[in-house]
C-alpha atoms as a PDB file:
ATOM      1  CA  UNK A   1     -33.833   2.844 -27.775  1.00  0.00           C
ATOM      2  CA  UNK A   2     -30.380   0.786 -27.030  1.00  0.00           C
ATOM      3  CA  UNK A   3     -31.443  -0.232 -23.684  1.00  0.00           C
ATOM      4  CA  UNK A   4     -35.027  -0.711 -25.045  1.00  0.00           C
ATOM      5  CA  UNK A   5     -33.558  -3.316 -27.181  1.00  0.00           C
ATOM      6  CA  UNK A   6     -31.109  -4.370 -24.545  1.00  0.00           C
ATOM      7  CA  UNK A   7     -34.143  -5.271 -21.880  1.00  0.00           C
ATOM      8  CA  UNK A   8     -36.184  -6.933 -24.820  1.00  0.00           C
ATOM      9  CA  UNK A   9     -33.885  -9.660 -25.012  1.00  0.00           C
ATOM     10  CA  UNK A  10     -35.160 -10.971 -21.900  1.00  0.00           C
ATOM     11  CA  UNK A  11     -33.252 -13.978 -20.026  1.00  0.00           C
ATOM     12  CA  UNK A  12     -30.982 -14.317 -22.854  1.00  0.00           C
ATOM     13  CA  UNK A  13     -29.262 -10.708 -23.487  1.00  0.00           C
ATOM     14  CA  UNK A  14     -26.557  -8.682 -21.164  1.00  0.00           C
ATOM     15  CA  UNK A  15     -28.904  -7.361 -18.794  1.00  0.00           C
ATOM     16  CA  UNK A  16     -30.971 -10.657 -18.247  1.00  0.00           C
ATOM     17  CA  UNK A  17     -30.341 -10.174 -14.310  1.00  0.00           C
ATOM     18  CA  UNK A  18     -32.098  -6.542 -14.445  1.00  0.00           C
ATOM     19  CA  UNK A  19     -34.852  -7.406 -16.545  1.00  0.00           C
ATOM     20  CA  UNK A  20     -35.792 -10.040 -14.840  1.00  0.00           C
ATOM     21  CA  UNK A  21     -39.905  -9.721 -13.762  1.00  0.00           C
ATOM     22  CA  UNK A  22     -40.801 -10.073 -10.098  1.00  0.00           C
ATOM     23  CA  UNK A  23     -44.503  -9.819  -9.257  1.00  0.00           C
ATOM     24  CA  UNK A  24     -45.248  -8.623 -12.603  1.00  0.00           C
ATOM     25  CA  UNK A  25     -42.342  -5.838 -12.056  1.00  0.00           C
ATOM     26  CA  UNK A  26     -39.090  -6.132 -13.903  1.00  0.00           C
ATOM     27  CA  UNK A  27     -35.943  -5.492 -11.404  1.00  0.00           C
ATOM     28  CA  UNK A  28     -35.171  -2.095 -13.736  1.00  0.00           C
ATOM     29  CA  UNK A  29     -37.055  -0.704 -15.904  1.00  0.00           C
ATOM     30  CA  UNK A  30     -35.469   0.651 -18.977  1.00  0.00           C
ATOM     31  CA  UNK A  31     -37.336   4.136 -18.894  1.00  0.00           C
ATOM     32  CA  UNK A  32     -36.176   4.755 -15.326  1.00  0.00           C
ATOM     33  CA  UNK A  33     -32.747   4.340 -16.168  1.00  0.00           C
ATOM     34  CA  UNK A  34     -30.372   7.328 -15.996  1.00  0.00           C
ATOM     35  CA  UNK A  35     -26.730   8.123 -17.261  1.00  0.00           C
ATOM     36  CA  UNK A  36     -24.841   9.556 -14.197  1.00  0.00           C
ATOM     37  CA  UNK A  37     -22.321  12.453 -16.020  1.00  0.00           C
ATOM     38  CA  UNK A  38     -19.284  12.957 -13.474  1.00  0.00           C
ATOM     39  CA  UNK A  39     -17.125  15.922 -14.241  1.00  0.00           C
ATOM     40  CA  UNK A  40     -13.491  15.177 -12.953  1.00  0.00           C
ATOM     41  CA  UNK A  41     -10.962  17.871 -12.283  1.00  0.00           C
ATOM     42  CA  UNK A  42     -12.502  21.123 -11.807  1.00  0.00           C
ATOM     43  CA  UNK A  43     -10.074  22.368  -9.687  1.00  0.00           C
ATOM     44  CA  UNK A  44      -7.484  22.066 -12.503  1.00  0.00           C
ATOM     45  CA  UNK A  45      -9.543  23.552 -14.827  1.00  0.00           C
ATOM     46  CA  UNK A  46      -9.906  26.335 -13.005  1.00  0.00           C
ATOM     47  CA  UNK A  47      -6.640  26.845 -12.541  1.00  0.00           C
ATOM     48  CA  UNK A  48      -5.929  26.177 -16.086  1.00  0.00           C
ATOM     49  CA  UNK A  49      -8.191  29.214 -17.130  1.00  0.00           C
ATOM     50  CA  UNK A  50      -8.317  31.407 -14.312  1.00  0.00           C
ATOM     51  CA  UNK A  51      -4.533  31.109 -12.906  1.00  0.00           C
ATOM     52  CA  UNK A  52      -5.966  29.988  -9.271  1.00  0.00           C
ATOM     53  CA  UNK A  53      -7.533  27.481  -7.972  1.00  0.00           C
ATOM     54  CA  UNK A  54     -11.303  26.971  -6.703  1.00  0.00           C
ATOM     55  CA  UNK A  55     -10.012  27.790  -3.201  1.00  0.00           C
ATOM     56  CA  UNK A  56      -7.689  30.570  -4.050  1.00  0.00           C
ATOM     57  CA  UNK A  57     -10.112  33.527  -5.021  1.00  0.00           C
ATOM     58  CA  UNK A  58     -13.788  34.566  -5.660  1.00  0.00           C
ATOM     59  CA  UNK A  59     -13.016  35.056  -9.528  1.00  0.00           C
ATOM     60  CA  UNK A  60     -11.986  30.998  -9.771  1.00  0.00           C
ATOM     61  CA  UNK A  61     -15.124  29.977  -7.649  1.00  0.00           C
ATOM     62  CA  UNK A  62     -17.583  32.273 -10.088  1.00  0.00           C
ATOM     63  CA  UNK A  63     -15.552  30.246 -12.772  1.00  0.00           C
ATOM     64  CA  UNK A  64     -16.086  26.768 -11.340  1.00  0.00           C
ATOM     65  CA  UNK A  65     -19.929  27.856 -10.892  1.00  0.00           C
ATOM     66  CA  UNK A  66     -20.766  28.629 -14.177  1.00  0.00           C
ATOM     67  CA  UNK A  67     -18.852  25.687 -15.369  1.00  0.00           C
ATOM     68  CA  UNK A  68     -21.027  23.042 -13.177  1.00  0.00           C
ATOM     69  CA  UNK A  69     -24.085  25.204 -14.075  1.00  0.00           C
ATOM     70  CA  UNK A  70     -23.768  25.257 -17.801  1.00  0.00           C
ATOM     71  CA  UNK A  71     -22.751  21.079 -17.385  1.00  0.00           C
ATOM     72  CA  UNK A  72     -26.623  20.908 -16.085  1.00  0.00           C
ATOM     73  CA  UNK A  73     -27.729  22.783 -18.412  1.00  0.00           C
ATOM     74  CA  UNK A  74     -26.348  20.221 -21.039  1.00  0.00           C
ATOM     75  CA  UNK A  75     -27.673  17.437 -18.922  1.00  0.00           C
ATOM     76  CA  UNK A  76     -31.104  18.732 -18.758  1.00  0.00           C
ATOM     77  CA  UNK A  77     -31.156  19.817 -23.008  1.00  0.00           C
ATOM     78  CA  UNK A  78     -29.735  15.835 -23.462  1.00  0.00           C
ATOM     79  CA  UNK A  79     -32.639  14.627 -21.161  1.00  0.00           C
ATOM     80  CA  UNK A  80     -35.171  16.256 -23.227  1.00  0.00           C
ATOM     81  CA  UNK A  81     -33.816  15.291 -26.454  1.00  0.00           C
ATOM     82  CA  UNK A  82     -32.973  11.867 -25.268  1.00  0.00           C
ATOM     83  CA  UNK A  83     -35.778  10.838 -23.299  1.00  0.00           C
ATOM     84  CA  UNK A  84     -33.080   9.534 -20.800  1.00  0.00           C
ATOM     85  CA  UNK A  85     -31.944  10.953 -17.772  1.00  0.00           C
ATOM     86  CA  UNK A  86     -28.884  12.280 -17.738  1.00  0.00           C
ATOM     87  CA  UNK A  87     -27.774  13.736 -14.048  1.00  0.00           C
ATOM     88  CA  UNK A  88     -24.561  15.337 -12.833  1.00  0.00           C
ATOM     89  CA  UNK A  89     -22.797  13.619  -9.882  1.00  0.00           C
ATOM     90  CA  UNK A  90     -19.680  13.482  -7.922  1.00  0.00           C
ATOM     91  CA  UNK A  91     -17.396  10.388  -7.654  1.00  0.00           C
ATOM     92  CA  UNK A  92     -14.612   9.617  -6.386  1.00  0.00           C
ATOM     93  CA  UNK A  93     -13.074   6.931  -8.810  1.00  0.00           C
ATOM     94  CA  UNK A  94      -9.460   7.719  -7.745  1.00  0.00           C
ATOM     95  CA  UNK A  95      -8.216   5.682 -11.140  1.00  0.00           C
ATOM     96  CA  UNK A  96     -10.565   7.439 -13.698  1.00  0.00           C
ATOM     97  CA  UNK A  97      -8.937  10.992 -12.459  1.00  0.00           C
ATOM     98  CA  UNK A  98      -5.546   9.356 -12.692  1.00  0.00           C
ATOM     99  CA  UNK A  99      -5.954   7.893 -16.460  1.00  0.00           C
ATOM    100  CA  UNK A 100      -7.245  11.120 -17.431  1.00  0.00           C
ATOM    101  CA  UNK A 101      -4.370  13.015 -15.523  1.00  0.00           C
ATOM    102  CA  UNK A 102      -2.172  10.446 -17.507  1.00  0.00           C
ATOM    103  CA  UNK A 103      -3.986  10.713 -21.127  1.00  0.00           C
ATOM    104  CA  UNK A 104      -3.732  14.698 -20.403  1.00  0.00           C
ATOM    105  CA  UNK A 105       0.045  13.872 -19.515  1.00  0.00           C
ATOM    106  CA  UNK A 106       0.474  12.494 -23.091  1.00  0.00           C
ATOM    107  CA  UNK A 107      -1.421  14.884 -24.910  1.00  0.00           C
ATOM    108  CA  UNK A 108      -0.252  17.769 -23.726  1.00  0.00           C
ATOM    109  CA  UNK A 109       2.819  17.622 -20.982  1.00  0.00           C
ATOM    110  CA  UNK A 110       3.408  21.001 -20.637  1.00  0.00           C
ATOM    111  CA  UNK A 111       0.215  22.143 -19.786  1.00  0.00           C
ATOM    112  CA  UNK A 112      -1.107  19.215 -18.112  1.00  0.00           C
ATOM    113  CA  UNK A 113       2.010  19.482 -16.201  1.00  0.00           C
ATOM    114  CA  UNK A 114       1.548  23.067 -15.243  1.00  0.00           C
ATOM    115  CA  UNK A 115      -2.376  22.176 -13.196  1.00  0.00           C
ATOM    116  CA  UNK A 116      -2.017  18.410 -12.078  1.00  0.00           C
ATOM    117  CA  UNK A 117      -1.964  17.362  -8.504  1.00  0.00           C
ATOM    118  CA  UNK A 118      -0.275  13.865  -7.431  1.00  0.00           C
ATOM    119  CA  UNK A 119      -1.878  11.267  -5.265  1.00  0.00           C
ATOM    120  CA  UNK A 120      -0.346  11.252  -2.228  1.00  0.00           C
ATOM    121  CA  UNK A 121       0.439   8.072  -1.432  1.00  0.00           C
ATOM    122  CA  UNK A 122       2.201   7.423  -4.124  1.00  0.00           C
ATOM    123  CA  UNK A 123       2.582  10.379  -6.465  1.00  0.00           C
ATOM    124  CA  UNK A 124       0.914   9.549  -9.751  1.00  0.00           C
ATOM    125  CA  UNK A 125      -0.103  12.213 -11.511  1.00  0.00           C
ATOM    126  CA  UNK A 126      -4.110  13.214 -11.034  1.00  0.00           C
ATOM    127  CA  UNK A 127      -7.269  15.292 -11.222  1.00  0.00           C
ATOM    128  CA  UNK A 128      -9.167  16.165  -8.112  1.00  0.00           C
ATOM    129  CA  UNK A 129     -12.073  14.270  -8.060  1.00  0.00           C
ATOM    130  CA  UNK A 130     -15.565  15.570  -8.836  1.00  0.00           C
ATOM    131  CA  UNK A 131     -16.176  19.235  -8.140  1.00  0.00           C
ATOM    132  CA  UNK A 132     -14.227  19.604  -5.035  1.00  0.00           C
ATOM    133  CA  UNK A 133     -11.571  21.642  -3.736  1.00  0.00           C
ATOM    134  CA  UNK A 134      -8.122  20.134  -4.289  1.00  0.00           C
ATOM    135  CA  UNK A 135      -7.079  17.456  -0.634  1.00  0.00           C
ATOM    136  CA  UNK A 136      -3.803  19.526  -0.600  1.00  0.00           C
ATOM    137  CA  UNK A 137      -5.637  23.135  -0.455  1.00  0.00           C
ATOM    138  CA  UNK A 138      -4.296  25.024   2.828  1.00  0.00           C
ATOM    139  CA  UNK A 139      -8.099  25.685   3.747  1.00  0.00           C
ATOM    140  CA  UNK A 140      -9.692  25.436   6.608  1.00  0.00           C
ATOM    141  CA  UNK A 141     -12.502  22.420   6.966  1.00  0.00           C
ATOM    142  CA  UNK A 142     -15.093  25.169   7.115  1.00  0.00           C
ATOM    143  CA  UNK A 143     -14.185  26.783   3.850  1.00  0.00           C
ATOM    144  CA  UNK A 144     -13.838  23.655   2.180  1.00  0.00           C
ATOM    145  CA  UNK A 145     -17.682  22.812   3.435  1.00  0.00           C
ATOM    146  CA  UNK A 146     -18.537  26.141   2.310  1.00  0.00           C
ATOM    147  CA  UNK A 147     -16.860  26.068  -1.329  1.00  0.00           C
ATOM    148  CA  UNK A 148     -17.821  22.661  -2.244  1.00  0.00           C
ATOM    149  CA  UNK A 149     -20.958  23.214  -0.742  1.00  0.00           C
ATOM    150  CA  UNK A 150     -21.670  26.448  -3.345  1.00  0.00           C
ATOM    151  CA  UNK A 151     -20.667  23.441  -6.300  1.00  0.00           C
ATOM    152  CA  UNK A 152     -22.721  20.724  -5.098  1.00  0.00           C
ATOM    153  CA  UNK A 153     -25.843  22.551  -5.461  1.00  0.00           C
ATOM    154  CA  UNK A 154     -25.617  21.806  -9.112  1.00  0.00           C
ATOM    155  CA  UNK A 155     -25.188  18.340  -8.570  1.00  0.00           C
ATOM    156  CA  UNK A 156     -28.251  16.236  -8.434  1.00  0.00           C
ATOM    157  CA  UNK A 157     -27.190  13.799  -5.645  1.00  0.00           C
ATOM    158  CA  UNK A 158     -26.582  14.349  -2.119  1.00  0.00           C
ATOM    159  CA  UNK A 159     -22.672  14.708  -1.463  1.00  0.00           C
ATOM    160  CA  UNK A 160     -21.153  14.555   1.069  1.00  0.00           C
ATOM    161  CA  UNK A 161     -17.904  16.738   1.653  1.00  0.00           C
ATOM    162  CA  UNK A 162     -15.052  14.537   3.682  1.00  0.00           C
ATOM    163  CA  UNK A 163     -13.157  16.357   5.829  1.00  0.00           C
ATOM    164  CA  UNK A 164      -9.508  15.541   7.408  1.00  0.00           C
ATOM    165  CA  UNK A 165      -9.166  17.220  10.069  1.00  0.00           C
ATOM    166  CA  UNK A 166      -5.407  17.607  11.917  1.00  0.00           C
ATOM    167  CA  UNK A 167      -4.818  15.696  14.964  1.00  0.00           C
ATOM    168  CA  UNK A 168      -4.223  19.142  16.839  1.00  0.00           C
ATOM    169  CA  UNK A 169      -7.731  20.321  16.057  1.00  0.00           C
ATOM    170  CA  UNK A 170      -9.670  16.672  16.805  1.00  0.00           C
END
């Protein structure tokens, strides 16, 4: 109903540029619009509740699983009551898992403390991104395909799973 109302406004409201009409289409159209959900940090959480992280045993992967599977199962109840689309995707917004890493921080240092990675570059305190396997995790590029891989099936985007290899191995 918001972005109904939004879009009625026409040429003079926020989203004039989308609901613009081209051929008799409008640009967007307000019941095609979706609300992308990214979870940030599963790998910590993991950690958090299962002592190991996504990469480090079979119990913490069957943990991340039901965690992504139960977050679309949420998206799909809140798209049925909502009339909305609400989908689960990974990002990669390297500052939105370092505020939360830092609101966490402030909250609760100890604990945030005890599960947070740092950026690499420059060591700020943050999440891993999405529902991947931590960049630092000794695996091997083929495990790492083969964990996230297992995740992404919840997600509802294609993603695609970067890989570093070492210069010894290229």
């Amino acid at each position: 109903a918001f972005l109904q109302k939004l879009f009625a406004l026409g040429g003079v409201g926020p989203l004039r540029l989308l609901g613009q009409v081209y051929d008799g289409q409008p640009f967007v159209a307000p019941e095609r619009a979706a609300c992308l959900v990214s979870p940030a940090g599963l790998n910590e959480c993991v950690r958090a509740l299962a002592g190991s992280g996504l990469h480090e045993s079979e119990e913490a992967l069957a943990l991340g699983l039901r965690i992504v599977e139960r977050l679309k199962v949420l998206c799909d109840r809140r798209t049925e009551r909502e009339g909305l689309a609400f989908l689960p995707v990974q990002a990669e917004d390297r500052q939105a898992v370092r505020r939360l890493a830092e609101l966490d921080l402030l909250e609760s240092p100890g604990a945030a403390r005890a599960v947070l990675g740092a950026d690499t570059t420059n060591h700020e305190p943050q999440y891993t991104p999405g529902v991947s396997v931590a960049a630092s995790a000794p695996t091997s590029p083929m495990d790492r395909v083969r964990i996230e891989g297992r995740l992404h099936d919840w997600i509802e985007v294609m993603v695609p799973v970067p890989l570093a290899l070492p210069d010894t191995e290229t």
